[in-house]
Structures are given as C-alpha cells and as structure tokens.
N, C-alpha and C. Protein backbone atom coordinates (compact mmCIF):
# COMPACT_ATOMS: atom_id res chain seq x y z
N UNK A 1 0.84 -1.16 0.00
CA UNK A 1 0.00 0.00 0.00
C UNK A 1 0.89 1.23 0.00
N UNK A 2 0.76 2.30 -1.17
CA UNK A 2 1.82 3.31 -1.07
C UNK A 2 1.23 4.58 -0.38
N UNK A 3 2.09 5.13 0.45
CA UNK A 3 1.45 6.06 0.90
C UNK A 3 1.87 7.57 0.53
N UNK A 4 0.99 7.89 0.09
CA UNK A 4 1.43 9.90 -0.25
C UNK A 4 2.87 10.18 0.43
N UNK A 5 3.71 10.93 -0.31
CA UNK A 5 4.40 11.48 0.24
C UNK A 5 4.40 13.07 0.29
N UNK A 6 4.16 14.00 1.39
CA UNK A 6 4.48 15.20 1.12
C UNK A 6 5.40 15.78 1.28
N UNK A 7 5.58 17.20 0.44
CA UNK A 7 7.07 17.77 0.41
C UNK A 7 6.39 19.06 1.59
N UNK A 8 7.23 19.05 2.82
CA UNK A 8 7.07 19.76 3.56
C UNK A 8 7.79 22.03 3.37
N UNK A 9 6.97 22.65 3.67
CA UNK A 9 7.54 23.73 3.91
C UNK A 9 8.86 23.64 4.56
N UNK A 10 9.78 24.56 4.54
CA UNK A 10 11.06 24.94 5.50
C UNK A 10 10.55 25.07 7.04
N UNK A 11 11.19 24.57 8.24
CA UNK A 11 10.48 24.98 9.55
C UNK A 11 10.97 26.04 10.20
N UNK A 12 10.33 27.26 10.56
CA UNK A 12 10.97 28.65 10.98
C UNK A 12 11.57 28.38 12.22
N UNK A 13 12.40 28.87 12.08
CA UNK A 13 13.38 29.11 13.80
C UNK A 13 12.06 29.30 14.92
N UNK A 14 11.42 30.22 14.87
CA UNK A 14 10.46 31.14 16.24
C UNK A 14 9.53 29.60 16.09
N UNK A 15 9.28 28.45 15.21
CA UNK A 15 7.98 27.51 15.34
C UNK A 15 8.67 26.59 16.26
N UNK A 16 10.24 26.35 16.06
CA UNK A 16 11.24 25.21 16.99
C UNK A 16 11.09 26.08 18.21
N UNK A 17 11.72 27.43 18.48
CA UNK A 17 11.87 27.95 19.52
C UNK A 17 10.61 27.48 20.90
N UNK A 18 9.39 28.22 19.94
CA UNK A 18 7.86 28.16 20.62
C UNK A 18 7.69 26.56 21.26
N UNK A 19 8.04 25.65 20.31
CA UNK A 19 7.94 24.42 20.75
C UNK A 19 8.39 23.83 21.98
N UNK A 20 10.09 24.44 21.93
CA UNK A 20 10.65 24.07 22.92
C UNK A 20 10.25 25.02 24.43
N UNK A 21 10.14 25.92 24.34
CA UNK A 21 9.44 26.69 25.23
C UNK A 21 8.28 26.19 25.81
N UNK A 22 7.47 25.76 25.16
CA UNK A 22 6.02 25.14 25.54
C UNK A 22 6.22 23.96 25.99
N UNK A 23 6.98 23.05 25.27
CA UNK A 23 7.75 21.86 26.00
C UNK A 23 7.75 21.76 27.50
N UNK A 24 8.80 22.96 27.48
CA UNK A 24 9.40 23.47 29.04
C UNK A 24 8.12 23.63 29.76
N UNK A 25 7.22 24.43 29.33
CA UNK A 25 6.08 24.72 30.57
C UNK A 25 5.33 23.66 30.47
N UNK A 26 5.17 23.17 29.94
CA UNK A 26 4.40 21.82 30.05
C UNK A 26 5.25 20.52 30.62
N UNK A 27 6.40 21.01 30.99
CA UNK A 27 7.06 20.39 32.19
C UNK A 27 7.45 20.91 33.65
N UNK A 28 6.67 22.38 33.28
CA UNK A 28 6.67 22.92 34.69
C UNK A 28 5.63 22.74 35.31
N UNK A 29 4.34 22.23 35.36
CA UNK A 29 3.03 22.12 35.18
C UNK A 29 3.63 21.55 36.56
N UNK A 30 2.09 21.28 37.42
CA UNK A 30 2.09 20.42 38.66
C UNK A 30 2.54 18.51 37.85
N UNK A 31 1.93 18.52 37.18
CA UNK A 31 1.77 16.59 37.02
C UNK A 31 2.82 16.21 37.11
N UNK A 32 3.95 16.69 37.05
CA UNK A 32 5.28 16.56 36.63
C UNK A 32 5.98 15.56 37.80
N UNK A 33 5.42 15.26 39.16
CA UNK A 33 5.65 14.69 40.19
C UNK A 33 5.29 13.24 39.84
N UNK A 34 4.00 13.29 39.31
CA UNK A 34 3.58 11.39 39.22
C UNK A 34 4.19 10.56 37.91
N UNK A 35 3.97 9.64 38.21
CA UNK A 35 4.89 8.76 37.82
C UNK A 35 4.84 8.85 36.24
N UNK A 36 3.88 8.70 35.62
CA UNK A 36 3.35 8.08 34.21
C UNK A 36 3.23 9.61 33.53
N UNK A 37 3.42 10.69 34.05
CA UNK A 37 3.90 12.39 33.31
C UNK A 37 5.04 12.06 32.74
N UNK A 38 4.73 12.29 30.80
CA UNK A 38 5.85 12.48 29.79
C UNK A 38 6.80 13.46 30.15
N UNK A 39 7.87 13.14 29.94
CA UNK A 39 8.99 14.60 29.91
C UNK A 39 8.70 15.08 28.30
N UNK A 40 7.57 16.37 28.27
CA UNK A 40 8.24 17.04 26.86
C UNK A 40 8.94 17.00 26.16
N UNK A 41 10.16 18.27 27.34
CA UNK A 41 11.20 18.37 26.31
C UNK A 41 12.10 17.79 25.95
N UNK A 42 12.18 16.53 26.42
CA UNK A 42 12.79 15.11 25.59
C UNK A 42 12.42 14.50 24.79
N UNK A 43 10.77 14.67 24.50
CA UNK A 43 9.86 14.29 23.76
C UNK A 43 10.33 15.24 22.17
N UNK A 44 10.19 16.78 22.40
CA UNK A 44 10.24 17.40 21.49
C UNK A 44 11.85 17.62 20.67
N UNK A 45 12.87 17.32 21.93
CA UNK A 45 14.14 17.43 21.91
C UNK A 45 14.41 16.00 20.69
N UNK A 46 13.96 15.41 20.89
CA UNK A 46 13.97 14.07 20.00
C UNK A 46 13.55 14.19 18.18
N UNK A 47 12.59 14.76 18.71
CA UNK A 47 11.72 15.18 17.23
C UNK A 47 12.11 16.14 16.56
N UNK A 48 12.63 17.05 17.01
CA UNK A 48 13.41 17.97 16.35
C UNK A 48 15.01 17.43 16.11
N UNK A 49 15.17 16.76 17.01
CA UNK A 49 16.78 16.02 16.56
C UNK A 49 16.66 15.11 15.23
N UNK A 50 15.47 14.73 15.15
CA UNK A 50 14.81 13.32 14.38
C UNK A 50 14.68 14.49 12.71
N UNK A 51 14.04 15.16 13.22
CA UNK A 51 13.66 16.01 11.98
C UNK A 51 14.44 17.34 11.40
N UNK A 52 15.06 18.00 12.19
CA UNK A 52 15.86 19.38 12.01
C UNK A 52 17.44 18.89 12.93
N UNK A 53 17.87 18.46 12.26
CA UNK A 53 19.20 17.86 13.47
C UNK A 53 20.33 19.14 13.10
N UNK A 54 19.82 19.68 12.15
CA UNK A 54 20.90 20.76 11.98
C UNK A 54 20.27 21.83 12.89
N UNK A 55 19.67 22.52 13.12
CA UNK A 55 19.04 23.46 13.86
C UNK A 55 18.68 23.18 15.97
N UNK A 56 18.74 22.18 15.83
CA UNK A 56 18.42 22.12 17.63
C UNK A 56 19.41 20.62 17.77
N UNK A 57 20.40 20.99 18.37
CA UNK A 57 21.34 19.92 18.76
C UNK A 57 21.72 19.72 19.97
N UNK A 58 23.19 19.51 20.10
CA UNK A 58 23.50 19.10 21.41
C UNK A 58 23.59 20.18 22.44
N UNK A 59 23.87 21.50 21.77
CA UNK A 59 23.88 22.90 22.83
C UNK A 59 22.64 23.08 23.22
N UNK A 60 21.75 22.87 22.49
CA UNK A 60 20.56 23.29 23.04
C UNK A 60 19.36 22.38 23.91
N UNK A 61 20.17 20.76 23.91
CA UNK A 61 19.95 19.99 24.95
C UNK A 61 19.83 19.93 25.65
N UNK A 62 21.32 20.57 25.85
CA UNK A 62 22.58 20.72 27.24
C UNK A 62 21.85 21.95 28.14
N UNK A 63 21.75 23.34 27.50
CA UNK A 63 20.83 24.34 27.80
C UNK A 63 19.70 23.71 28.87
N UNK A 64 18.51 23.23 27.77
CA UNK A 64 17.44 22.68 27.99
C UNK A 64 17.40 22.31 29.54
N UNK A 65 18.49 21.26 29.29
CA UNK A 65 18.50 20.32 30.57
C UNK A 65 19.33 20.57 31.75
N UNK A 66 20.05 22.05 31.50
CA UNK A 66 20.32 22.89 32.99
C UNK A 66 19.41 23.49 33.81
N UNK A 67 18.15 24.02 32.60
CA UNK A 67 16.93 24.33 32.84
C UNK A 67 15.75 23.71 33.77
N UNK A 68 16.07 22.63 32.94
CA UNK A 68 15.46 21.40 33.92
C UNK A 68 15.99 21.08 35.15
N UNK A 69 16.99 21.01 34.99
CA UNK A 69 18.08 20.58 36.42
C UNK A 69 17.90 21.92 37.14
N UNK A 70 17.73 23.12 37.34
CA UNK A 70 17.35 23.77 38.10
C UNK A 70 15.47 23.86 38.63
N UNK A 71 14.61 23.76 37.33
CA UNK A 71 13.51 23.47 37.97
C UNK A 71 13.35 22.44 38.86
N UNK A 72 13.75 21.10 38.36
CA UNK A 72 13.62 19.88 39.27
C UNK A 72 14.50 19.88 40.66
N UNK A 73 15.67 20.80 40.68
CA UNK A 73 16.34 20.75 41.98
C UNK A 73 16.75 19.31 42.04
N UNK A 74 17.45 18.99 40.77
CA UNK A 74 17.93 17.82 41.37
C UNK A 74 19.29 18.05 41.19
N UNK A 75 20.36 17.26 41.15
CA UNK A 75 22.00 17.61 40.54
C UNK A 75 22.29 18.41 39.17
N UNK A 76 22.97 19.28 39.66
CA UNK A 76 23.38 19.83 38.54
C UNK A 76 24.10 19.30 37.15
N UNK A 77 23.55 19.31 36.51
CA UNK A 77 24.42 18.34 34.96
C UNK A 77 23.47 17.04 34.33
N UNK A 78 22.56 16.86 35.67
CA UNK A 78 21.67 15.13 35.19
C UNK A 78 20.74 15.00 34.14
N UNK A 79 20.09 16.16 34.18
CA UNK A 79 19.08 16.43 33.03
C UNK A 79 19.95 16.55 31.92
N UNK A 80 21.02 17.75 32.23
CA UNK A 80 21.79 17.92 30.75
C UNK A 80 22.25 16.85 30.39
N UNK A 81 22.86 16.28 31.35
CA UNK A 81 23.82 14.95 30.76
C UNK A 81 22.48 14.32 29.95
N UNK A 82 21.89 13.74 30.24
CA UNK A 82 20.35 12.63 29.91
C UNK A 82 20.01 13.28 28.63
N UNK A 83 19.40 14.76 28.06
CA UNK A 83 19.34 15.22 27.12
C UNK A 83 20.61 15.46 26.42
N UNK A 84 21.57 15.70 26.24
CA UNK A 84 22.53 15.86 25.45
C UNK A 84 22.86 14.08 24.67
N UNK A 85 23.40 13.26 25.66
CA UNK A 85 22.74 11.72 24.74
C UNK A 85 21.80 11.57 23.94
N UNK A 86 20.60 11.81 24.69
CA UNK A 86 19.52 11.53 23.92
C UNK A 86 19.13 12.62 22.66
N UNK A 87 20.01 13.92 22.50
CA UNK A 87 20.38 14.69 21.24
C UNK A 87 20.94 14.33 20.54
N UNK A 88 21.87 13.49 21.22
CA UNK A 88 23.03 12.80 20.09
C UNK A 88 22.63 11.65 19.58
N UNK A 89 22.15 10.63 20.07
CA UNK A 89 21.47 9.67 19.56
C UNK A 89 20.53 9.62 18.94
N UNK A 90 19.89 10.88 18.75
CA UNK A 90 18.54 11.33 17.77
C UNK A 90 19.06 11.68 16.70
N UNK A 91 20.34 12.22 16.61
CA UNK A 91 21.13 12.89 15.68
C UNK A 91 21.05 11.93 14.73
N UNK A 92 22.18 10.91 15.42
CA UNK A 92 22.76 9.80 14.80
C UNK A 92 21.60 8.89 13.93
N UNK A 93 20.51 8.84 14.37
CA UNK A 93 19.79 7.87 13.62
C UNK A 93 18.65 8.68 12.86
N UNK A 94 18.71 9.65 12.70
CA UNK A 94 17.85 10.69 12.01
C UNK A 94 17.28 10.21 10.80
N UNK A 95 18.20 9.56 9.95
CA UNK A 95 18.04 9.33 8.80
C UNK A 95 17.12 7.87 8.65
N UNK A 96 17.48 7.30 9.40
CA UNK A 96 16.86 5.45 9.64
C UNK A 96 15.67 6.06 9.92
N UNK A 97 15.32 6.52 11.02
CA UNK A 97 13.76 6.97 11.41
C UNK A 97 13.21 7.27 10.72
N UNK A 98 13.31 8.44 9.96
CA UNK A 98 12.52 9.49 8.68
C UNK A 98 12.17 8.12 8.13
N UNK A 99 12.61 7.10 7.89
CA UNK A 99 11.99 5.79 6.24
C UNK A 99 10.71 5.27 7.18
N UNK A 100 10.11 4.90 8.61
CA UNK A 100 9.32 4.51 8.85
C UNK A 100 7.90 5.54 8.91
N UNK A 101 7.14 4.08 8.84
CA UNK A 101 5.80 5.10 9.50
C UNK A 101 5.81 5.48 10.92
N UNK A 102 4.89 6.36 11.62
CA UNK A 102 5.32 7.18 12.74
C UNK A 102 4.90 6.08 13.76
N UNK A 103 3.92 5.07 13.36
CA UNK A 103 4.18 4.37 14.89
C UNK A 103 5.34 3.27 14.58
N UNK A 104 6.17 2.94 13.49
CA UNK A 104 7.08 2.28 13.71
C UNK A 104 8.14 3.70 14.65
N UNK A 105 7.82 4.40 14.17
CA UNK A 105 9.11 5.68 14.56
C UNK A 105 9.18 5.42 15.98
N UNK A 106 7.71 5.42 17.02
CA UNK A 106 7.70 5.38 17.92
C UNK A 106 8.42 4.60 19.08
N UNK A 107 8.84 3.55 18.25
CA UNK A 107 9.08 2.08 18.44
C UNK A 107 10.95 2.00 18.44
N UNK A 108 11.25 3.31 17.57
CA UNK A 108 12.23 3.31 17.72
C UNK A 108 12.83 4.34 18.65
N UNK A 109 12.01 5.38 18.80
CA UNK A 109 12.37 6.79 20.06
C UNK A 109 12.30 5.66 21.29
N UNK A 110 10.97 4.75 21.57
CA UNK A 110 11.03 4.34 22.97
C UNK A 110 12.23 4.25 23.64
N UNK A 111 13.62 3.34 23.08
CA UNK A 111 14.84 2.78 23.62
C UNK A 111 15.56 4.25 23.80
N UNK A 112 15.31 5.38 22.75
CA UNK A 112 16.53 6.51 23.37
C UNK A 112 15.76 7.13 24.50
N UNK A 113 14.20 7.25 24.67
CA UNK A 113 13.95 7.81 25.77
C UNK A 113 14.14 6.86 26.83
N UNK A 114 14.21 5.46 27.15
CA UNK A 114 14.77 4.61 27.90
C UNK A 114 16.04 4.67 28.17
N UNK A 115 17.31 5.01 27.07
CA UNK A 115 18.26 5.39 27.67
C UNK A 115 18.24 6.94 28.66
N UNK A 116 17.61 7.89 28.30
CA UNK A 116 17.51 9.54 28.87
C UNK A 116 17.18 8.89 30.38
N UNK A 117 16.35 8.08 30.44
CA UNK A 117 15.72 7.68 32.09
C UNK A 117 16.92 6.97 32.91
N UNK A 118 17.35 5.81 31.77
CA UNK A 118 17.78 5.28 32.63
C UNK A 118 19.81 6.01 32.60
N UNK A 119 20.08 6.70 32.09
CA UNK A 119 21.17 8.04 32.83
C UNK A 119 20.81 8.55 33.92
N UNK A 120 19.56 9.08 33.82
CA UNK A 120 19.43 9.80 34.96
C UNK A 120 19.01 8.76 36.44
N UNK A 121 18.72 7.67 36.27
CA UNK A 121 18.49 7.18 37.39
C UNK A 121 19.97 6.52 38.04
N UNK A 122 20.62 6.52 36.63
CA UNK A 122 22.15 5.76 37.27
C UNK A 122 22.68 7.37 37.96
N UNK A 123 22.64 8.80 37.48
CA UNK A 123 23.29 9.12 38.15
C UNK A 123 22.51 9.69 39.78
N UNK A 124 21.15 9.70 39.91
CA UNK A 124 20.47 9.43 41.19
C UNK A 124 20.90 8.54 42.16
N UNK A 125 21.29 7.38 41.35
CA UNK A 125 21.49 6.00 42.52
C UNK A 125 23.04 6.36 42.76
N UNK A 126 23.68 6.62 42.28
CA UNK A 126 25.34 7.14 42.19
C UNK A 126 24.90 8.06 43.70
N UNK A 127 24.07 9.04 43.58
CA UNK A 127 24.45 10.07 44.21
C UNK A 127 23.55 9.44 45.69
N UNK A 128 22.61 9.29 45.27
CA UNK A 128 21.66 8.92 46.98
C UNK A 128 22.04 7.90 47.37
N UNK A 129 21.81 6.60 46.18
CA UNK A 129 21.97 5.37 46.40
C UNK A 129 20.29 4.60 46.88
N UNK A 130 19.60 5.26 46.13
CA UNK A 130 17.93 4.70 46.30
C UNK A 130 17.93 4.51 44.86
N UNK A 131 17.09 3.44 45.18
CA UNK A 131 16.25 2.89 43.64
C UNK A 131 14.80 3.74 43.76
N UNK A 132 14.24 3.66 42.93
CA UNK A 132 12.49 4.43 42.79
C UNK A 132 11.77 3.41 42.52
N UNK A 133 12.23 1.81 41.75
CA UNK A 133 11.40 0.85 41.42
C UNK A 133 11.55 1.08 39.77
N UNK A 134 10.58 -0.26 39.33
CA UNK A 134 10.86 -0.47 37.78
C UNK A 134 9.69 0.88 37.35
N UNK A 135 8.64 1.32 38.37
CA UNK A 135 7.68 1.90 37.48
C UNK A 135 8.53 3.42 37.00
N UNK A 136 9.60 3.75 37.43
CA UNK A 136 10.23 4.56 36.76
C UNK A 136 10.26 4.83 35.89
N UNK A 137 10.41 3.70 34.56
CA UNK A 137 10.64 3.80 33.71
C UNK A 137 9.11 4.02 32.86
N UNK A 138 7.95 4.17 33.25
CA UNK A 138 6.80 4.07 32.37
C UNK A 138 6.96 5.36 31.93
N UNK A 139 7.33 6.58 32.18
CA UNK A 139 7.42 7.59 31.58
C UNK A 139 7.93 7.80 30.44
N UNK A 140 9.05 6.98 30.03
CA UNK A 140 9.15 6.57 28.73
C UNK A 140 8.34 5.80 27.20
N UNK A 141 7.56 4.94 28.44
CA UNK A 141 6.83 4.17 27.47
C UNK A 141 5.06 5.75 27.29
N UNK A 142 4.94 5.96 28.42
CA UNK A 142 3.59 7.04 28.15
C UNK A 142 4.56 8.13 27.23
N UNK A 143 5.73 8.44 26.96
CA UNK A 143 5.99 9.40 25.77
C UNK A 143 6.21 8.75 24.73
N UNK A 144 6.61 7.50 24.48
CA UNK A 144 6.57 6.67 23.29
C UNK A 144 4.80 6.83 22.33
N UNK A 145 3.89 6.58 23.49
CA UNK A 145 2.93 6.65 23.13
C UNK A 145 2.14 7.67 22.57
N UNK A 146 2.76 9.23 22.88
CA UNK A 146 2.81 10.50 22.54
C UNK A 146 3.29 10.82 21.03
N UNK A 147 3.99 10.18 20.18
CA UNK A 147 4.88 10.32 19.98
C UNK A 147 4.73 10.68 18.20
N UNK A 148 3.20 9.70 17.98
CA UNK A 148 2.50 10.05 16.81
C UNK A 148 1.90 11.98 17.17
N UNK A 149 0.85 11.87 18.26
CA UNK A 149 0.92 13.43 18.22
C UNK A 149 1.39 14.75 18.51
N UNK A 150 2.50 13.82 18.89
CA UNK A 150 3.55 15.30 18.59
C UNK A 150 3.85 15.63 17.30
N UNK A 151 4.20 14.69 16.69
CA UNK A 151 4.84 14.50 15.40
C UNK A 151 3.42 15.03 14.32
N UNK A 152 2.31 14.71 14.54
CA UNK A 152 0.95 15.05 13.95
C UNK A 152 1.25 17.15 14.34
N UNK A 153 1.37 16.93 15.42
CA UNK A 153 1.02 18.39 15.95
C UNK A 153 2.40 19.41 15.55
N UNK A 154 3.20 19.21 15.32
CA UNK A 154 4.72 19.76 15.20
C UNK A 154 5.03 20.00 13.37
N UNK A 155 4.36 18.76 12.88
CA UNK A 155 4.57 19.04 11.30
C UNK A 155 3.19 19.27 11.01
N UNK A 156 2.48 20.10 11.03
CA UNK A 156 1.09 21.04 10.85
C UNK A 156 1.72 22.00 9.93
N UNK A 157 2.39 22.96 11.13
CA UNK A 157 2.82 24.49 9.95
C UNK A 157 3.54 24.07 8.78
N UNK A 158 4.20 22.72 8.68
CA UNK A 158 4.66 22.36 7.67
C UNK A 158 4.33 21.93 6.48
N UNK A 159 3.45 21.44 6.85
CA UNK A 159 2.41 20.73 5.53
C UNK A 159 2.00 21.80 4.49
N UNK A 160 1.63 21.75 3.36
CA UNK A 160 1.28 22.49 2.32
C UNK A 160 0.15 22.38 2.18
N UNK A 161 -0.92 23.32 1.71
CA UNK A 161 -2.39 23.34 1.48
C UNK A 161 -2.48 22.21 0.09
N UNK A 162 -3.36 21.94 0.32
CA UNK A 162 -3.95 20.83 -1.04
C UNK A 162 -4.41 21.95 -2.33
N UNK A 163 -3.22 22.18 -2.72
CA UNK A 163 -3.54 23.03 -4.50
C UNK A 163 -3.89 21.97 -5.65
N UNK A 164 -4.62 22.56 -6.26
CA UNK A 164 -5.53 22.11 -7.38
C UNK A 164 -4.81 22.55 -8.44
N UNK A 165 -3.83 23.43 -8.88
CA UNK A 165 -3.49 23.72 -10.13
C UNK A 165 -2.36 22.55 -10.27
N UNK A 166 -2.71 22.20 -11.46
CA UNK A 166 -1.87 20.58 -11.66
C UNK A 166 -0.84 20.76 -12.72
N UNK A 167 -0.65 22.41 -13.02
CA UNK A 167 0.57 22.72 -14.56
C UNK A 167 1.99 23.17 -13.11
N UNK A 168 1.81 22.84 -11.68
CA UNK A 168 3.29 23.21 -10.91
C UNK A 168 3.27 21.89 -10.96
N UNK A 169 4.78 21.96 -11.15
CA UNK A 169 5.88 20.67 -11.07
C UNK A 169 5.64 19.83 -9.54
N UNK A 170 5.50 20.40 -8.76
CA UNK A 170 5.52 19.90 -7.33
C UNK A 170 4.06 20.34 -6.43
C-alpha cells in the first residue's frame, strides 16, 4: 500500500523555539511529580533532533537540561547529561527513522527515551543510592505513546495546502 508522500515547507526558527518553550512549561506544570507524566522536552528534543538535526542539537539539549536541572532541583548536569545523549542519539539515527511510518518511529524513540531515564536514574542511585522501582521507567513508554501526536502536531505548519493547479511541477 503506497502512501502519499508530502514535500514539507522549510520549519521557521520562532515555530522550533515556541515548541521548545512550551515543551518546558508543560514540564513545569504540577503533574510533573507522578509517575506516568511524559517529559516534553525530551519528547520534542527528540523530534526535532529526528527532523531538524541541523538546527536544535547538542547545545541546546545541554541548555534545555540545565533548565530542567534547576527546575527539578535535582543535581546539577543530570538532566543535561540525559538530554545531550539523547540529542546525540537522535542525531545519529535521524536518517533510519525518517523511512518509517510514525508508529514504527515510535518504536524506535522508545529505547533513546529509555536510555535519557535510565542516565538519569544511574546518576540518582550514584548520588543517593535509592532505587524508585521499575515503574520509573513508564514515563518513557507514556511518551513513546505520545509520539504520533507530537509528530501530527509539530509538522502542521509544515504541511502544504492541497492546491488544485496541476501545470506546478511539485
């Protein structure tokens, strides 16, 4: 079964910026304490690594996740460290991802947001020396599951209107 392919618009700097910003507050939100609350901006940090790897990379991970590491009050560097991997490893496979459909895609973000968790819990247990339990890790799998509508919601401004004049090449 072949499926349409569309040729997407260019994505403006201020549409990544907004994203990641909104990301952020939607990780400042109260839910952010229970267990099964997506991390955003790992969510979006991914998708933009996945899709624009030239434009939002490892600096702006690293950023991101000092950001974080000061909202969360946890060690300084853990978030960054956790996002800057998981920038780089989005990097790296950018190209493999783009060939699937988006819930295979999903299937493949799950394991880098499983690595982002499980950094940060190695360097928690390093530092306290407490485990939290396996349900730790569902936050990965509830952003895996996210992962079509972000990707639905993020390539919107991108998409092109359905034109009817059939003498343009594209």
């Amino acid at each position: 079964m072949n499926r349409p392919q569309y040729i997407l618009l260019p994505v403006s700097p201020i549409f990544i910026a907004i994203s990641l910003v909104a990301a952020f507050l939607l990780n400042l939100m109260p839910w952010g304490q229970f267990i099964a609350a997506p991390d955003f901006v790992a969510l979006v940090l991914v998708f933009w690594g996945v899709h624009q790897p030239r434009r939002v990379g490892i600096g702006t991970a690293f950023f991101l996740g000092l950001l974080m590491d000061v909202h969360d009050a946890t060690l300084l560097g853990e978030n960054a460290l956790a996002y800057t991997l998981l920038s780089y490893c989005a990097i790296m496979m950018h190209r493999r991802v783009l060939w699937f459909r988006i819930s295979t895609q999903a299937m493949h973000v799950l394991p880098l947001l499983l690595l982002a968790q499980a950094v940060q819990l190695l360097v928690r247990f390093l530092v306290s020396g407490k485990f939290p339990g396996w349900f730790y890790f569902v936050e990965s799998f509830v952003s895996a599951l996210l992962w079509p509508l972000i990707t639905v919601l993020l390539l919107a401004p991108q998409r092109r209107a359905v034109d009817k004049d059939h003498t343009r090449p594209i």
